[in-house]
Protein backbone atom coordinates (compact mmCIF):
# COMPACT_ATOMS: atom_id res chain seq x y z
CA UNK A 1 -80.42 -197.19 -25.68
CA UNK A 2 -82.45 -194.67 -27.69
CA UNK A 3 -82.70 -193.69 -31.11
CA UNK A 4 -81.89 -190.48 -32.82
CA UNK A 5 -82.73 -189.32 -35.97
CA UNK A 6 -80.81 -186.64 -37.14
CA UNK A 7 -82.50 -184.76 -40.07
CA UNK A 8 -82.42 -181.35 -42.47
CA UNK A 9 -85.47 -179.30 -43.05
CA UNK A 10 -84.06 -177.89 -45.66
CA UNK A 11 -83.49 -174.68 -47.12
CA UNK A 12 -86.73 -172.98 -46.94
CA UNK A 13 -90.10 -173.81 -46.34
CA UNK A 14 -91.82 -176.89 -45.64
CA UNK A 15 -92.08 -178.04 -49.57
CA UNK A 16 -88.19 -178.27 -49.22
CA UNK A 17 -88.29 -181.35 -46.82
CA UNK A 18 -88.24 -184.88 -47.92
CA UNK A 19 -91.13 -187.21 -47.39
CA UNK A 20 -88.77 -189.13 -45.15
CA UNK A 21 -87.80 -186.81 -42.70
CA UNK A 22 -91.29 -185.99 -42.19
CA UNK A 23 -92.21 -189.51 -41.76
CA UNK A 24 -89.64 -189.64 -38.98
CA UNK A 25 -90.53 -185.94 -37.56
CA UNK A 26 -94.84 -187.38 -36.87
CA UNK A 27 -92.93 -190.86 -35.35
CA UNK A 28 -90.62 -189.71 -33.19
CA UNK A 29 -91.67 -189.66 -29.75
CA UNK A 30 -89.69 -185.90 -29.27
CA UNK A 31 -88.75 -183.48 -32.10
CA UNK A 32 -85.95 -180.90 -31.53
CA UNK A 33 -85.48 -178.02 -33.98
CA UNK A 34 -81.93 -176.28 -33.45
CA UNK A 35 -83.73 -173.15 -34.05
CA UNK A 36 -87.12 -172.27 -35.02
CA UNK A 37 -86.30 -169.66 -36.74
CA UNK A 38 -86.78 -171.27 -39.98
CA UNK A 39 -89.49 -171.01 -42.61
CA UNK A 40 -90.05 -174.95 -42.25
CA UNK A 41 -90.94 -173.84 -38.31
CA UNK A 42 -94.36 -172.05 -38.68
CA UNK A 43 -95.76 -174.58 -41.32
CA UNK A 44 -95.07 -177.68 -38.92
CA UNK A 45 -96.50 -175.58 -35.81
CA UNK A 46 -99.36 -174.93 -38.98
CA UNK A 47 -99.82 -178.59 -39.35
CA UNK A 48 -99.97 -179.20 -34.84
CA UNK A 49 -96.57 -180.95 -34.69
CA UNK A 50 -95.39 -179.60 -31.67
CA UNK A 51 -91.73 -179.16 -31.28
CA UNK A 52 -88.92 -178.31 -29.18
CA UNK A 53 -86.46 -175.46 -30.00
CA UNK A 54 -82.85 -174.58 -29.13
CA UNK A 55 -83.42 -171.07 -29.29
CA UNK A 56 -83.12 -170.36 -25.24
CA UNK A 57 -79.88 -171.38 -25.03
CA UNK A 58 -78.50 -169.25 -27.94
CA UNK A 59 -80.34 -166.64 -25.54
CA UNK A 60 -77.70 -167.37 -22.48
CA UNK A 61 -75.14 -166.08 -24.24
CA UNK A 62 -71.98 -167.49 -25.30
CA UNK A 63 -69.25 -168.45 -27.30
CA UNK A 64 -70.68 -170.16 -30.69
CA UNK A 65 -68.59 -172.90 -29.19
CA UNK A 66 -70.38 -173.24 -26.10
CA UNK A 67 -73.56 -172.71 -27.54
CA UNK A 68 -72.94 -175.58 -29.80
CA UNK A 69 -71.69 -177.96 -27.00
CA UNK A 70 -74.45 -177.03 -24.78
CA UNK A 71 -77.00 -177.91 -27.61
CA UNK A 72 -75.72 -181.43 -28.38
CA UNK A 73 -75.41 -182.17 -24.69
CA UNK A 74 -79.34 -181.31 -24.46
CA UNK A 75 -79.99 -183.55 -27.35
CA UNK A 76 -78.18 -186.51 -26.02
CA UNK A 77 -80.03 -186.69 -22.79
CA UNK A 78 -83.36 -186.03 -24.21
CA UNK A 79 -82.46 -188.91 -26.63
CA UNK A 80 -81.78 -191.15 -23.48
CA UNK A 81 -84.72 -189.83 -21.78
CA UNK A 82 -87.79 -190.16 -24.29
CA UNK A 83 -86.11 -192.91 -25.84
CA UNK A 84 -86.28 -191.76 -29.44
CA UNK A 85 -85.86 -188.34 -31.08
CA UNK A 86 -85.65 -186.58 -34.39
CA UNK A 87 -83.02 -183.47 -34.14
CA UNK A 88 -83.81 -181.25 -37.30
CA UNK A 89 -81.48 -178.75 -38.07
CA UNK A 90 -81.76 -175.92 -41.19
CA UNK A 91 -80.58 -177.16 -44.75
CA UNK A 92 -78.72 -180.74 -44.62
CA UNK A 93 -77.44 -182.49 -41.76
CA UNK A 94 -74.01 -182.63 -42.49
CA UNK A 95 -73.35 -179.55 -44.01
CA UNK A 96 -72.06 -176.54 -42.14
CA UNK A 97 -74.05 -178.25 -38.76
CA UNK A 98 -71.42 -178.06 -36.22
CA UNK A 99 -73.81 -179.24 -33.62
CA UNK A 100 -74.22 -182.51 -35.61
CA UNK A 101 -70.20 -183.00 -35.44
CA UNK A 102 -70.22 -182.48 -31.56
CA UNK A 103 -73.25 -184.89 -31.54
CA UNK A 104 -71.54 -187.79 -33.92
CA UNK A 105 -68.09 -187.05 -31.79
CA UNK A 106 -69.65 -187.38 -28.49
CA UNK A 107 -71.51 -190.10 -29.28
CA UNK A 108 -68.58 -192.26 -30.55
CA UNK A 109 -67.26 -191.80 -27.12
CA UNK A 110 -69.78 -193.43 -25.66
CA UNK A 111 -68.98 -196.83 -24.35
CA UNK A 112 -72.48 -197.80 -22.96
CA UNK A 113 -76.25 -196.92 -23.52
CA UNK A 114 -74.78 -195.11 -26.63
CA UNK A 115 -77.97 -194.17 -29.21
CA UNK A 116 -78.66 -195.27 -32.44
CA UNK A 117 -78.08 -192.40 -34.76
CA UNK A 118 -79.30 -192.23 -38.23
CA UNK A 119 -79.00 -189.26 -40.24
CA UNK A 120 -81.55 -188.27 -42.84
CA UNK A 121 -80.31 -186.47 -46.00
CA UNK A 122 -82.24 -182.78 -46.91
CA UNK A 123 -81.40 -180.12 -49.51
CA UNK A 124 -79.05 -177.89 -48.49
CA UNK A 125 -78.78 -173.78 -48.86
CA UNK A 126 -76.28 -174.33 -51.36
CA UNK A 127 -78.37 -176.55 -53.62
CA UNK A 128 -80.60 -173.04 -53.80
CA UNK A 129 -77.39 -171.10 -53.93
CA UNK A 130 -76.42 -172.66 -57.29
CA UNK A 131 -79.69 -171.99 -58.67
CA UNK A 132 -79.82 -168.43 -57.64
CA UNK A 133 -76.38 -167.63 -59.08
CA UNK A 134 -77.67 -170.17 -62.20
CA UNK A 135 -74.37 -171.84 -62.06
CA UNK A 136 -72.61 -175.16 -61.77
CA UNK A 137 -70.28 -175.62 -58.46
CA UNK A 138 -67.94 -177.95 -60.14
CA UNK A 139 -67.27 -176.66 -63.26
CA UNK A 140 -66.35 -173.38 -61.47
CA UNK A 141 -64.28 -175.08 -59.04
CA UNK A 142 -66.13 -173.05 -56.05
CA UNK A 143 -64.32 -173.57 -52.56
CA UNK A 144 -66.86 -173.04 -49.76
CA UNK A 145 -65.74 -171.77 -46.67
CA UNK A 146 -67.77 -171.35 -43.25
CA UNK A 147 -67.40 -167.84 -42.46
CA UNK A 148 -68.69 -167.92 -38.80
CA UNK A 149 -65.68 -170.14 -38.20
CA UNK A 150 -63.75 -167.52 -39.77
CA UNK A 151 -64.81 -165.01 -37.61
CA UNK A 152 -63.93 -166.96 -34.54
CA UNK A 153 -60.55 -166.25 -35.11
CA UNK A 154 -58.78 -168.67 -37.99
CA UNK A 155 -58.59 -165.58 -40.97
CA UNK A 156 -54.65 -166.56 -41.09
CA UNK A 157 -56.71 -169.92 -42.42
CA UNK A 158 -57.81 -168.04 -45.63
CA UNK A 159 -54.98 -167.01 -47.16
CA UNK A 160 -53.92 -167.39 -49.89
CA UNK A 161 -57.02 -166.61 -51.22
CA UNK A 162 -58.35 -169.89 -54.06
CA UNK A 163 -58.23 -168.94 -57.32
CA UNK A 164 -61.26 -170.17 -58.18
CA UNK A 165 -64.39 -168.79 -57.04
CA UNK A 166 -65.25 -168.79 -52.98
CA UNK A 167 -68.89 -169.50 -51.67
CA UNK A 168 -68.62 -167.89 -47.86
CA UNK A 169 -71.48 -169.22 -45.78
CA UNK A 170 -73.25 -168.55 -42.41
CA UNK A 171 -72.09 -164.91 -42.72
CA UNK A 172 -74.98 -164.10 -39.89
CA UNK A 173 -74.41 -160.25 -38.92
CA UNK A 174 -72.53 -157.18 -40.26
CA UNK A 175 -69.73 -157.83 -37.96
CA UNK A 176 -68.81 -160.91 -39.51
CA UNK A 177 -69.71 -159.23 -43.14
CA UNK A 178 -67.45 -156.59 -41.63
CA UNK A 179 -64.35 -159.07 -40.90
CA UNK A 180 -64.74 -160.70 -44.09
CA UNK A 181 -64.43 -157.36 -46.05
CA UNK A 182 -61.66 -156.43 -44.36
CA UNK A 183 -59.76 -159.95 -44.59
CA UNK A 184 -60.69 -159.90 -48.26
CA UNK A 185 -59.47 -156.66 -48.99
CA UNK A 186 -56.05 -157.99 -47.99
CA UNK A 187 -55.83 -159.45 -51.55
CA UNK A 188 -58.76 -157.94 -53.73
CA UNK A 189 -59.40 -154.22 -54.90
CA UNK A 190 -62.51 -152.71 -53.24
CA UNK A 191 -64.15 -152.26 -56.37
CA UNK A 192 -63.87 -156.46 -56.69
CA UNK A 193 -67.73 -157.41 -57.24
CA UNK A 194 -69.34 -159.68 -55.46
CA UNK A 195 -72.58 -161.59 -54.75
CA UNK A 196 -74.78 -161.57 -51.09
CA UNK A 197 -77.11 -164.05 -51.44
CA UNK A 198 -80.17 -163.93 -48.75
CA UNK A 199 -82.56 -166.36 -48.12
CA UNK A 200 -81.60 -167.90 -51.46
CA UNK A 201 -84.44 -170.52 -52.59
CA UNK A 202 -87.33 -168.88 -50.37
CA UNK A 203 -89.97 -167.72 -52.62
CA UNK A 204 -90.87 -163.89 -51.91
CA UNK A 205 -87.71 -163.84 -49.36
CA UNK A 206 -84.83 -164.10 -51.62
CA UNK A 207 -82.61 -161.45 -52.88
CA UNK A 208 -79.53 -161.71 -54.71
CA UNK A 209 -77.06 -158.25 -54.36
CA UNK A 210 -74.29 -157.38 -56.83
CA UNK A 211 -71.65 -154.98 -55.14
CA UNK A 212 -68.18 -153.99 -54.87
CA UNK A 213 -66.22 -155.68 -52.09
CA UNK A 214 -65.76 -151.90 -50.04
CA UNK A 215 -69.67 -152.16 -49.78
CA UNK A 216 -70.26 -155.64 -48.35
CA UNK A 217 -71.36 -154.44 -45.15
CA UNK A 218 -73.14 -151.69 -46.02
CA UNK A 219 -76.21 -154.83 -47.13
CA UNK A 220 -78.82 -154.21 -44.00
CA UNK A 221 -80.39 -158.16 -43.92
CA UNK A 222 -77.38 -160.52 -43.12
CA UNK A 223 -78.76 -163.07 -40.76
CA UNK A 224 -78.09 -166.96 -40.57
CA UNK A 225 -79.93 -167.23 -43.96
CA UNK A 226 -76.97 -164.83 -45.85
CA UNK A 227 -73.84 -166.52 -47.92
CA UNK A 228 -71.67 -164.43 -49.84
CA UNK A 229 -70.02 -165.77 -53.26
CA UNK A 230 -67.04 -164.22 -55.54
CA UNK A 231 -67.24 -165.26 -58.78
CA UNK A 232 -63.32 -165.67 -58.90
CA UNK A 233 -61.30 -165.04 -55.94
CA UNK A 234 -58.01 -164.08 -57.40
């Protein structure tokens, strides 16, 4: 039976870690980053922890869903295999990580050799989020929706829209800033502003964009660093 840690690096750069995942990341006999492309990446290459990434087999292609089984497949048998591994995944563990559901799901099928999982907590992107926008998430009753998930297909799942304000994360690419316009538009004027938030809490890196709703695809950065917030929905 092996152990697996299962741990955030946080939002941004190394600084953003907690002193106990990176207690567990110099233990573990294998570290696996879901994708290196992360700030925290080049500063633990930087400091000669060597590290496995994910990254080739978002190369071969895919449905997300795929992808995502594929990935916590490989980190089960490397688990069994070097006998104890830290999985690190961007922000917090347990928050917007759908390879860390398939991981906890598949492992609680397991009825022998199964591997001791511990998860780690981390900051999240939305910890910088609320910063950025300088507000507070439950006083403004913000619902926070995944819109990658969206875009696979469950838009009927939006509507109606919350009244409150809407934090959409994981809006990677201008298609899916492209869907989510158009979905949005179904309720709100185009001239509705709104917020695109990238690489929110990464010094020199951040930018925070106030636009009308007609123009949220127009923004030319959206990668998996990019949420986009409406102050009020409805």
């Amino acid at each position: 039976m092996g152990k697996l840690w299962i741990a955030g690096l946080g939002p941004g750069g190394i600084e953003k870690m907690t002193g106990e995942t990176m207690t567990v990341i110099e233990q573990a006999e294998k570290l696996i980053l879901r994708t290196a492309i992360h700030p925290a990446a080049a500063a633990l290459s930087a400091k000669g922890i060597r590290y496995t990434s994910c990254d080739s087999i978002y190369e071969r292609g895919g449905s997300f869903a795929e992808i995502y089984e594929s990935i916590a497949a490989y980190v089960l048998t490397e688990t069994e295999k070097s006998g104890s591994v830290c999985y690190c995944v961007p922000g917090h563990p347990m928050v917007a990580e759908e390879t860390v559901r398939i991981l906890l799901q598949k492992a609680a099928g397991q009825t022998a050799n199964a591997a001791e999982i511990v998860i780690l907590p981390a900051l999240s992107f939305m910890d910088s989020v609320w910063v950025s926008l300088r507000i507070d998430p439950l006083r403004e009753r913000v619902a926070i929706l995944d819109a990658a998930v969206l875009y696979g297909g469950d838009w009927e799942g939006l509507f109606p829209l919350p009244t409150s304000s809407c934090l959409f994360a994981q809006v990677y690419n201008p298609f899916i800033a492209g869907e989510l316009k158009l979905a949005l538009l179904e309720e709100m004027l185009p001239e509705a502003g709104i917020w695109i938030l990238h690489h929110a809490g990464i010094e020199a890196e951040e930018e925070l964009v106030f636009c009308p709703l007609a123009e949220l695809d127009h923004y030319k950065k959206f990668d998996h660093l990019t949420s986009v917030y409406l102050p009020q929905a409805t």
